[in-house]
N, C-alpha and C. Protein backbone atom coordinates (compact mmCIF):
# COMPACT_ATOMS: atom_id res chain seq x y z
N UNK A 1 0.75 -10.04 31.60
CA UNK A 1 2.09 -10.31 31.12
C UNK A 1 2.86 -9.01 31.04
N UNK A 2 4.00 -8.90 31.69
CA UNK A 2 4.69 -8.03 31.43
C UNK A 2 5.52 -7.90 30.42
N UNK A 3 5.94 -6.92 29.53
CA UNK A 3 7.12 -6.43 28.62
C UNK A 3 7.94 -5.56 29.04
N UNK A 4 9.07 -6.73 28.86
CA UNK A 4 10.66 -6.39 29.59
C UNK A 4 10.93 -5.33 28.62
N UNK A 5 11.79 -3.75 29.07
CA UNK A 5 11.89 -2.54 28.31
C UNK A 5 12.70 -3.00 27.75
N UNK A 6 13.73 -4.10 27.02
CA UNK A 6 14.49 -4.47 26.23
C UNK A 6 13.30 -4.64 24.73
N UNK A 7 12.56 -5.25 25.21
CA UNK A 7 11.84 -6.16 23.65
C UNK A 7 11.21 -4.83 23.26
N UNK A 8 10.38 -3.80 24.17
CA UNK A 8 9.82 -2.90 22.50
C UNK A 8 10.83 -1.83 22.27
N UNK A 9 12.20 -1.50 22.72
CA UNK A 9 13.04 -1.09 21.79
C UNK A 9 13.74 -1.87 21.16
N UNK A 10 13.70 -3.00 20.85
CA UNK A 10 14.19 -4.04 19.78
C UNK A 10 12.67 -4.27 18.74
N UNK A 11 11.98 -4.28 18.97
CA UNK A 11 10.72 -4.16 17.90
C UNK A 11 10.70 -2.68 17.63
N UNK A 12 10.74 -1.51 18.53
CA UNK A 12 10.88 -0.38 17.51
C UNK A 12 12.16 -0.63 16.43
N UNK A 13 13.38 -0.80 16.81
CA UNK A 13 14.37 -1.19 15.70
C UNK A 13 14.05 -1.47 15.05
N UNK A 14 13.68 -3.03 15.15
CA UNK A 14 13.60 -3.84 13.55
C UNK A 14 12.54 -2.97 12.65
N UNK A 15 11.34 -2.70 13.22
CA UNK A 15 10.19 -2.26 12.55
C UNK A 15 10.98 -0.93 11.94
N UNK A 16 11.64 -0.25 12.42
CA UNK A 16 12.25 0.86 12.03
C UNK A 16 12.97 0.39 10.53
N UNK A 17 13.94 -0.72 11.22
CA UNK A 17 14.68 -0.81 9.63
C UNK A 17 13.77 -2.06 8.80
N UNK A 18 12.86 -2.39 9.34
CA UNK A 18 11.78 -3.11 8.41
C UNK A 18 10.73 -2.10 7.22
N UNK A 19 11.30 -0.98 8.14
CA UNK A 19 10.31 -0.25 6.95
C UNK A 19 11.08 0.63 6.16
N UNK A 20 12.28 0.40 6.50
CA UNK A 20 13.44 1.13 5.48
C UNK A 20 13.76 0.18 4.38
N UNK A 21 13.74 -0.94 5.08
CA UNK A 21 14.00 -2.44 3.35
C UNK A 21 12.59 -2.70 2.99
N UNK A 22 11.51 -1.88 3.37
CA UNK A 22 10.46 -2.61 2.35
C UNK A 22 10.33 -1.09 1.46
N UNK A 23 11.20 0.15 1.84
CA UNK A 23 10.62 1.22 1.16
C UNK A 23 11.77 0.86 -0.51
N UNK A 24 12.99 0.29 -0.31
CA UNK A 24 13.90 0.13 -0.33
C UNK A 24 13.41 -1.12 -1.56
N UNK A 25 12.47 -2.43 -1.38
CA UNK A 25 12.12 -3.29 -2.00
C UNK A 25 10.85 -2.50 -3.20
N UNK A 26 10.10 -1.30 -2.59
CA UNK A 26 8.91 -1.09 -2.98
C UNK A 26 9.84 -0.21 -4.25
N UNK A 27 10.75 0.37 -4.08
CA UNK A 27 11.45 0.89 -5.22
C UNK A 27 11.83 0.12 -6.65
N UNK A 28 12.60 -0.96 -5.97
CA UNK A 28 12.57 -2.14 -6.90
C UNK A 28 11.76 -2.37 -7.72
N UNK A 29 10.70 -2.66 -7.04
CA UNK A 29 9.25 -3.26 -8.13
C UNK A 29 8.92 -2.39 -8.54
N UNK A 30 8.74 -0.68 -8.54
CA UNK A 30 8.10 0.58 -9.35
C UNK A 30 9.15 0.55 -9.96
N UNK A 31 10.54 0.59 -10.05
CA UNK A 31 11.15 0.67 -11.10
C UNK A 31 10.99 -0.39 -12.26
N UNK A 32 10.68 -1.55 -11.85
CA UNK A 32 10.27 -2.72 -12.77
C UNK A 32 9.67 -2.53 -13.48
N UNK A 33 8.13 -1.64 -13.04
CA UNK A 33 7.06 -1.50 -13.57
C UNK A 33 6.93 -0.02 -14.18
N UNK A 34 8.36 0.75 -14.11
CA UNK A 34 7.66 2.16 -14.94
C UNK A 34 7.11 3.15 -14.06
N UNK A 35 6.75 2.82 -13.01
CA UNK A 35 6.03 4.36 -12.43
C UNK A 35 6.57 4.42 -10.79
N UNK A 36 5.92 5.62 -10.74
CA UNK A 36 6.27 6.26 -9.65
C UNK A 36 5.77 5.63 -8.28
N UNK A 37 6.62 5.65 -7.20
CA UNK A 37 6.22 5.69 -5.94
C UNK A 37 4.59 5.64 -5.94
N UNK A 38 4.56 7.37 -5.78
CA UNK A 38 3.29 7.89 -5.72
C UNK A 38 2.00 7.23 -6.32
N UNK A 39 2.49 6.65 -7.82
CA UNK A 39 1.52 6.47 -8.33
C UNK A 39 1.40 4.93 -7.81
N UNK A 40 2.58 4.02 -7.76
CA UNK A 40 2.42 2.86 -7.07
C UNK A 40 1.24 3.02 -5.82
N UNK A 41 1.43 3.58 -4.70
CA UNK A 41 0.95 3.57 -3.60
C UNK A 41 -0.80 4.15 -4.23
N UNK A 42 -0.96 4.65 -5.02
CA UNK A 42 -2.63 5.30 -5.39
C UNK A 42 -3.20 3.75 -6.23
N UNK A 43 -2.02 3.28 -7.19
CA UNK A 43 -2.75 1.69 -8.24
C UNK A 43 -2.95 0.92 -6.81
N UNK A 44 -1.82 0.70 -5.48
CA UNK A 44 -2.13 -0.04 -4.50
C UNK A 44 -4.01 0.10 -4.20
N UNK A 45 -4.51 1.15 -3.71
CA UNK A 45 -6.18 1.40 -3.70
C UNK A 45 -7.23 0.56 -4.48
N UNK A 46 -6.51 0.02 -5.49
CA UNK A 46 -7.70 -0.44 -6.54
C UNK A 46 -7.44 -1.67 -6.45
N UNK A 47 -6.78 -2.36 -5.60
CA UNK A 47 -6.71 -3.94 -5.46
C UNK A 47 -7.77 -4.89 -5.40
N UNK A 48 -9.09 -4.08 -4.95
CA UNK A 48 -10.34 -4.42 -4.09
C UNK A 48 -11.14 -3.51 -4.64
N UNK A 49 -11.05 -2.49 -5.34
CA UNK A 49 -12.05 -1.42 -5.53
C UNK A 49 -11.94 -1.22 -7.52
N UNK A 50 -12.79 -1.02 -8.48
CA UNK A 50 -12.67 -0.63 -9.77
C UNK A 50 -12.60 0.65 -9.81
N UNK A 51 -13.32 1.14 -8.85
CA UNK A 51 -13.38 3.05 -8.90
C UNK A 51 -13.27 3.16 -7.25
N UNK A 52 -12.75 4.86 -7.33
CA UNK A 52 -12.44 5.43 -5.68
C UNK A 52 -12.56 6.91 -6.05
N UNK A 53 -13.66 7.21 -5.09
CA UNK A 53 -13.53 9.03 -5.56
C UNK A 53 -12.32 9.53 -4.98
N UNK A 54 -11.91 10.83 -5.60
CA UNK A 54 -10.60 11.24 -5.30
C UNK A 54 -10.74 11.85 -3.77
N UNK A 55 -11.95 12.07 -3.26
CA UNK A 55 -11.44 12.22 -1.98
C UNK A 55 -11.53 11.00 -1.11
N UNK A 56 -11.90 10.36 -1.24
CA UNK A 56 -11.54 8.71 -0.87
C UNK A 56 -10.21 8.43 -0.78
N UNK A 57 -9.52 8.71 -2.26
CA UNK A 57 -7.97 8.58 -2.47
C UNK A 57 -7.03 9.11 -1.68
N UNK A 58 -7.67 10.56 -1.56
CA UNK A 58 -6.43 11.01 -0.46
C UNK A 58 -6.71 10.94 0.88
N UNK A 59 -7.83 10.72 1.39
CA UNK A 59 -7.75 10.01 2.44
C UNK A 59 -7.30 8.94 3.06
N UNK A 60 -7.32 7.99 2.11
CA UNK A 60 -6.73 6.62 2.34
C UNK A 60 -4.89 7.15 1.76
N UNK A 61 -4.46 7.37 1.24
CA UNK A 61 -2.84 7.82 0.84
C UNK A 61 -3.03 9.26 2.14
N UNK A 62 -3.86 9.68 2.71
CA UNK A 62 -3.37 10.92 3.59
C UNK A 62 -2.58 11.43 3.01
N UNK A 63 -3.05 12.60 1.78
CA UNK A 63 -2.32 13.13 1.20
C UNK A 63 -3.54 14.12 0.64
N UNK A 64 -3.69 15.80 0.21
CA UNK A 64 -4.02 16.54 0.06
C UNK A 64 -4.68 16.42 -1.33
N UNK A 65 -6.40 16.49 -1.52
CA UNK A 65 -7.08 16.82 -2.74
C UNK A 65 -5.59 17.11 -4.30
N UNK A 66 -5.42 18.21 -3.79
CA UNK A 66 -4.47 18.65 -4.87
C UNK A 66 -3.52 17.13 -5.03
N UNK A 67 -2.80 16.94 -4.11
CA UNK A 67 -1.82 15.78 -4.15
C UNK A 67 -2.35 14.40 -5.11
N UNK A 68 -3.68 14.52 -4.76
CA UNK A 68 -3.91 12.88 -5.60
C UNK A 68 -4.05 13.62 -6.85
N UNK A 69 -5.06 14.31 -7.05
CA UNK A 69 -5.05 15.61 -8.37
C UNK A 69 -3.75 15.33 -9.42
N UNK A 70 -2.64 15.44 -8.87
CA UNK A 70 -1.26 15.42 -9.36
C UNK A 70 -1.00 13.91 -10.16
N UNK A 71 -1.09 12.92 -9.33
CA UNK A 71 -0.87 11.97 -9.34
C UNK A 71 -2.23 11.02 -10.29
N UNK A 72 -3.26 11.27 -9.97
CA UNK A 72 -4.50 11.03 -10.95
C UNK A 72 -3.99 11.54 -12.43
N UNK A 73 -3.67 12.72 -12.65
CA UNK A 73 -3.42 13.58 -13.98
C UNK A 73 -1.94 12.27 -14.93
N UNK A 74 -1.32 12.20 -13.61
CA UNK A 74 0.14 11.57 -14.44
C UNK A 74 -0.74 10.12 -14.48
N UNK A 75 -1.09 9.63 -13.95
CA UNK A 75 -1.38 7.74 -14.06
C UNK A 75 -2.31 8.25 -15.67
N UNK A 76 -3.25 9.21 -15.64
CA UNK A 76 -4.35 9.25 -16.95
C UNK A 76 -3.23 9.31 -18.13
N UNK A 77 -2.44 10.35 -17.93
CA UNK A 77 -1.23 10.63 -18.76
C UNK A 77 -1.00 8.95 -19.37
N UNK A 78 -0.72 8.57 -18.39
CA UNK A 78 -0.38 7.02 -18.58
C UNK A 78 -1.03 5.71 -19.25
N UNK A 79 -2.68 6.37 -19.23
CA UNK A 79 -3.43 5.96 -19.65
C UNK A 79 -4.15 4.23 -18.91
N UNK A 80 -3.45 4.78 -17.42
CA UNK A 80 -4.08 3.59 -16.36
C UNK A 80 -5.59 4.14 -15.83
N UNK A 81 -6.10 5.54 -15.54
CA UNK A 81 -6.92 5.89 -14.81
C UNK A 81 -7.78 7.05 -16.17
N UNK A 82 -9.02 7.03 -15.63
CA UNK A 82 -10.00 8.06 -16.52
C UNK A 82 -10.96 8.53 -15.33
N UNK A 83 -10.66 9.85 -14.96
CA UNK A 83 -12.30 10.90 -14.34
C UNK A 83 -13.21 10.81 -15.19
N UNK A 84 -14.03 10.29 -14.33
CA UNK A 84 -15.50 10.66 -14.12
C UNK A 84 -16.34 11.58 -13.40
N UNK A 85 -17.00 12.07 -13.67
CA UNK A 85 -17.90 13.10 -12.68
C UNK A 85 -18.92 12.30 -12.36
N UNK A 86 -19.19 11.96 -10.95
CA UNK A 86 -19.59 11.15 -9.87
C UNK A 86 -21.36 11.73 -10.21
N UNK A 87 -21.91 10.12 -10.59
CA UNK A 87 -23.56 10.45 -10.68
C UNK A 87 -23.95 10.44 -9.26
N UNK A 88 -23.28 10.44 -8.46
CA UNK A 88 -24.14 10.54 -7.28
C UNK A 88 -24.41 11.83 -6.69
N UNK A 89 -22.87 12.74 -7.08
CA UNK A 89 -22.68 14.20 -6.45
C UNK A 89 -21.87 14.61 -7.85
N UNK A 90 -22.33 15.16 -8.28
CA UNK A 90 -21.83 16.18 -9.41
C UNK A 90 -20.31 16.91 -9.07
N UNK A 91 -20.62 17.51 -7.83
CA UNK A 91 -19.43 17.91 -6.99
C UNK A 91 -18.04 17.29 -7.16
N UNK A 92 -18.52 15.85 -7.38
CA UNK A 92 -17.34 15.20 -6.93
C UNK A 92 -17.01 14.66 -7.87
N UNK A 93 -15.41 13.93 -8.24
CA UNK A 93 -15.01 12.70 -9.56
C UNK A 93 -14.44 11.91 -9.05
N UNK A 94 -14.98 10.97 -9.59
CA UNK A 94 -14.53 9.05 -9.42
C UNK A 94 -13.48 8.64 -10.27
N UNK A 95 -12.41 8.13 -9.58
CA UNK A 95 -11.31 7.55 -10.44
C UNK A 95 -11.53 6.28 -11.02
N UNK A 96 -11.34 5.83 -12.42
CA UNK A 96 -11.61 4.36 -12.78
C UNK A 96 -10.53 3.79 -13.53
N UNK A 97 -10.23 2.74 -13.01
CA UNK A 97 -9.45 2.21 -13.83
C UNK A 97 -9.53 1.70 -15.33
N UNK A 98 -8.81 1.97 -15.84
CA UNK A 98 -8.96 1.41 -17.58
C UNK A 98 -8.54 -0.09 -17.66
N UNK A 99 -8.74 -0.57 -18.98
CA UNK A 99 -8.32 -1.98 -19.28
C UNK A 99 -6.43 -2.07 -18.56
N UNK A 100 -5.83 -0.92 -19.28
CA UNK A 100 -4.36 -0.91 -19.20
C UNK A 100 -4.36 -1.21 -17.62
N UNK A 101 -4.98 -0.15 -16.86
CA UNK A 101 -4.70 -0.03 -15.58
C UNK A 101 -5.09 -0.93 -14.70
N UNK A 102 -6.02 -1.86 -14.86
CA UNK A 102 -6.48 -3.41 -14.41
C UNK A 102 -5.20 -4.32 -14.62
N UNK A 103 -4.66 -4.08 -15.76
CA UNK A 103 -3.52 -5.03 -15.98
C UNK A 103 -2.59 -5.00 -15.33
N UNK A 104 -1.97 -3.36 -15.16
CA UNK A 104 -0.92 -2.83 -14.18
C UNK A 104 -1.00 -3.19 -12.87
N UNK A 105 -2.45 -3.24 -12.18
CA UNK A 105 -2.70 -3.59 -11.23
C UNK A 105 -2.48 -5.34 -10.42
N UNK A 106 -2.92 -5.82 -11.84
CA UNK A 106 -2.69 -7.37 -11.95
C UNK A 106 -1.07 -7.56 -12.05
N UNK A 107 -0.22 -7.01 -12.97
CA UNK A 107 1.48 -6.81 -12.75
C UNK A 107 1.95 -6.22 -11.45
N UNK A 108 1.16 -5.66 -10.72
CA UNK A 108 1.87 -5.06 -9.55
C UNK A 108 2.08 -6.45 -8.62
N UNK A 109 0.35 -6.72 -8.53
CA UNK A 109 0.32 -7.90 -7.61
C UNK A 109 1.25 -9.56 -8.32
N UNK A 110 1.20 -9.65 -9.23
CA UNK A 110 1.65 -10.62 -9.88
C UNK A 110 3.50 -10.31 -9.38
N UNK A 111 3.82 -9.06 -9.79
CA UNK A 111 5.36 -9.06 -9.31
C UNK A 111 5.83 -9.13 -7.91
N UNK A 112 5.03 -8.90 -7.49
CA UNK A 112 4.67 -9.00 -5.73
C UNK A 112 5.20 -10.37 -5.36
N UNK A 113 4.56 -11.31 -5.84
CA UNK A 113 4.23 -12.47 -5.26
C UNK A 113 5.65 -12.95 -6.04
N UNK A 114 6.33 -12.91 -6.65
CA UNK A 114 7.58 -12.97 -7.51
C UNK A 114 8.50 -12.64 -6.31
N UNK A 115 8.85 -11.44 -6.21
CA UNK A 115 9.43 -10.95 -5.35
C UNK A 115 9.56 -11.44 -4.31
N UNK A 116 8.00 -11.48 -3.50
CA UNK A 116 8.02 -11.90 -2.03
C UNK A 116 8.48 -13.37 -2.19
N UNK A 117 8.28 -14.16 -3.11
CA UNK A 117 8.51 -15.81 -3.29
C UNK A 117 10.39 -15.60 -2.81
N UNK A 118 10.58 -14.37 -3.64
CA UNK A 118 12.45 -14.63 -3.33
C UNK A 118 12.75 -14.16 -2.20
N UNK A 119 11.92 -13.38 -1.67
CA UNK A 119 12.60 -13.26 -0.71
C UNK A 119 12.65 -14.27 0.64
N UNK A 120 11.32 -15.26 0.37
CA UNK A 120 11.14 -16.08 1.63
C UNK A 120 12.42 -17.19 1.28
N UNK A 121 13.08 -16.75 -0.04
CA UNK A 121 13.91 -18.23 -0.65
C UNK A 121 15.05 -17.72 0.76
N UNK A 122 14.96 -16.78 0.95
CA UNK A 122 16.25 -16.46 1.68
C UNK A 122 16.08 -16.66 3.01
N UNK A 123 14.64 -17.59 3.56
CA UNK A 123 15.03 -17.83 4.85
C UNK A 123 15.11 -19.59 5.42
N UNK A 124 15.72 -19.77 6.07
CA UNK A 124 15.46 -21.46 6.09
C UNK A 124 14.11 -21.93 5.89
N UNK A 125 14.07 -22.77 5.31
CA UNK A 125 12.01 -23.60 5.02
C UNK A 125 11.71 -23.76 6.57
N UNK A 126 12.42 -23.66 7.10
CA UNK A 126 11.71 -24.22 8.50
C UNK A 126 11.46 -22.93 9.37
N UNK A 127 11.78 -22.08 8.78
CA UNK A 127 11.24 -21.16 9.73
C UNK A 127 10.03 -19.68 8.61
N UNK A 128 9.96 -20.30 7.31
CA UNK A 128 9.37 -19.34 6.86
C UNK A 128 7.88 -19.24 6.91
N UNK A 129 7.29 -19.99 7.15
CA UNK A 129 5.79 -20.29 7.86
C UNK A 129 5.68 -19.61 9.25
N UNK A 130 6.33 -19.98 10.20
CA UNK A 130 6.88 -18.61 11.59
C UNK A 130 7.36 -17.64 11.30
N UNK A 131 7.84 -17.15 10.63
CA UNK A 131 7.97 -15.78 9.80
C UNK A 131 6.38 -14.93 9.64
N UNK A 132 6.07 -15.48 8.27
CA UNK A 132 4.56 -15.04 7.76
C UNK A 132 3.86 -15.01 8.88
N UNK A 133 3.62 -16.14 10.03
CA UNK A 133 2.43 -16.22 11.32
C UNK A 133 2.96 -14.96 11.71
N UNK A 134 3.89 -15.14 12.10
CA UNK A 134 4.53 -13.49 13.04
C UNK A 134 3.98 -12.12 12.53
N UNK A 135 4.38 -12.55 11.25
CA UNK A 135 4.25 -11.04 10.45
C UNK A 135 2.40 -10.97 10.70
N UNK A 136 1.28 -11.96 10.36
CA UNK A 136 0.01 -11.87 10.50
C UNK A 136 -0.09 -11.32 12.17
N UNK A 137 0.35 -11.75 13.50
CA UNK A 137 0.13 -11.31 14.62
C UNK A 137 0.83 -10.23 14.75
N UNK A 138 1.60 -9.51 13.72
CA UNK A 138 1.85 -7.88 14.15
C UNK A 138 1.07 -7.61 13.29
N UNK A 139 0.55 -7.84 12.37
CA UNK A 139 -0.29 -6.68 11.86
C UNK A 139 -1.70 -6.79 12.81
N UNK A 140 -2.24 -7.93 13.61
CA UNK A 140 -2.84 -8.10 14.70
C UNK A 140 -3.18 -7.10 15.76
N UNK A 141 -1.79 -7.16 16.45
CA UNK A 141 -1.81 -6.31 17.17
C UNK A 141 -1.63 -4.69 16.98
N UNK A 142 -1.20 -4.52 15.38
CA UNK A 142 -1.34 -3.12 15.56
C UNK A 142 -2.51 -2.81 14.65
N UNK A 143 -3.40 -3.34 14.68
CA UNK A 143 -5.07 -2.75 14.28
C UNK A 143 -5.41 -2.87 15.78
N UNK A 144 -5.19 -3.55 16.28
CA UNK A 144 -6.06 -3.49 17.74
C UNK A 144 -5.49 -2.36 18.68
N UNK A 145 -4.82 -1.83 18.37
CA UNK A 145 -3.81 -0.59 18.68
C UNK A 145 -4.48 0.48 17.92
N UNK A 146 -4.41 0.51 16.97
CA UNK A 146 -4.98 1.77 15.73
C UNK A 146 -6.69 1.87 16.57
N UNK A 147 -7.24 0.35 17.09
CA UNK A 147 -8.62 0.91 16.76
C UNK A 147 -8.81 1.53 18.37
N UNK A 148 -7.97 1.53 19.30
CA UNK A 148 -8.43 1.64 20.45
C UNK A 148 -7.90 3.30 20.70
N UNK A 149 -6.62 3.48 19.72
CA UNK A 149 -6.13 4.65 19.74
C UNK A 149 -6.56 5.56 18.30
N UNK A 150 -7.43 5.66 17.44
CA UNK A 150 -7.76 5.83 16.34
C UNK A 150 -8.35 7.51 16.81
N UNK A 151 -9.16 7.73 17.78
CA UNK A 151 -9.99 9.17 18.08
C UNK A 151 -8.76 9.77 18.39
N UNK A 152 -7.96 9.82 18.96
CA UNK A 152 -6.47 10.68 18.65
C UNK A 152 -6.12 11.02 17.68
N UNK A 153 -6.77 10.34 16.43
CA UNK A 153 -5.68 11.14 15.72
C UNK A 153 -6.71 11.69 14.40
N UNK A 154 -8.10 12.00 14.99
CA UNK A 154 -9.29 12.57 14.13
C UNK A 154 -8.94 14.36 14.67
């Protein structure tokens, strides 16, 4: 199958300004909730996980030891996260979430689904099920992209 050079500079577009209204939406909800960007995108990590060593953290945020460092210190401040020194490697510390910070986590996702509910209000019912499918076959195709192009960018 060929792709006519019209359609992937109209998918670079949208995706372009698709990721300017979700940076744009992601503001919204951290302001809802009190914290930062930064720290939003690090509580994002623990959706699936109770603890993440901090170099785990900045690997997954691709962002510098020191950088999560920063951001670990303000969430504890906050009293969402507590270091541990990692029984496996002394070397290293494990981030854990606290009671508070389970909850925050549960309000992130809980406002999420709030949010995203309004925003599907804004598209006809008949096309918001083809919406979501769409949105599942791009994120499709760009893991199958990431994994074939992934040693580039080690």
């Amino acid at each position: 199958m060929n792709v006519t050079s019209d359609l992937p500079q109209r998918m670079s577009e949208l995706i372009f300004t698709l990721r300017q209204k979700c940076a744009i939406k992601d503001l919204f909800l951290v302001k809802s909730l009190g914290i930062s960007i930064a720290e939003f995108n690090a509580l994002l990590q623990f959706f699936n996980s109770q603890s993440l060593g901090v170099k785990e953290l900045a690997e997954r945020l691709d962002i510098t030891p020191g950088g999560v460092t920063r951001i670990v210190t303000s969430l504890e401040d906050k009293g969402l996260v507590v270091r541990k020194i990692s029984p496996e490697d002394r070397r290293s510390v494990d981030v854990f979430l606290t009671d508070k910070g389970k909850e925050m986590v549960k309000q992130i996702w809980q406002t999420s689904l709030e949010l995203h509910r309004r925003i599907l209000e804004q598209i006809e019912p008949t096309f918001r099920e083809p919406v979501v499918e769409a949105i599942s076959k791009l994120i499709d195709a760009i893991d199958k992209w990431i994994e074939v192009h992934e040693s580039e960018f080690d």
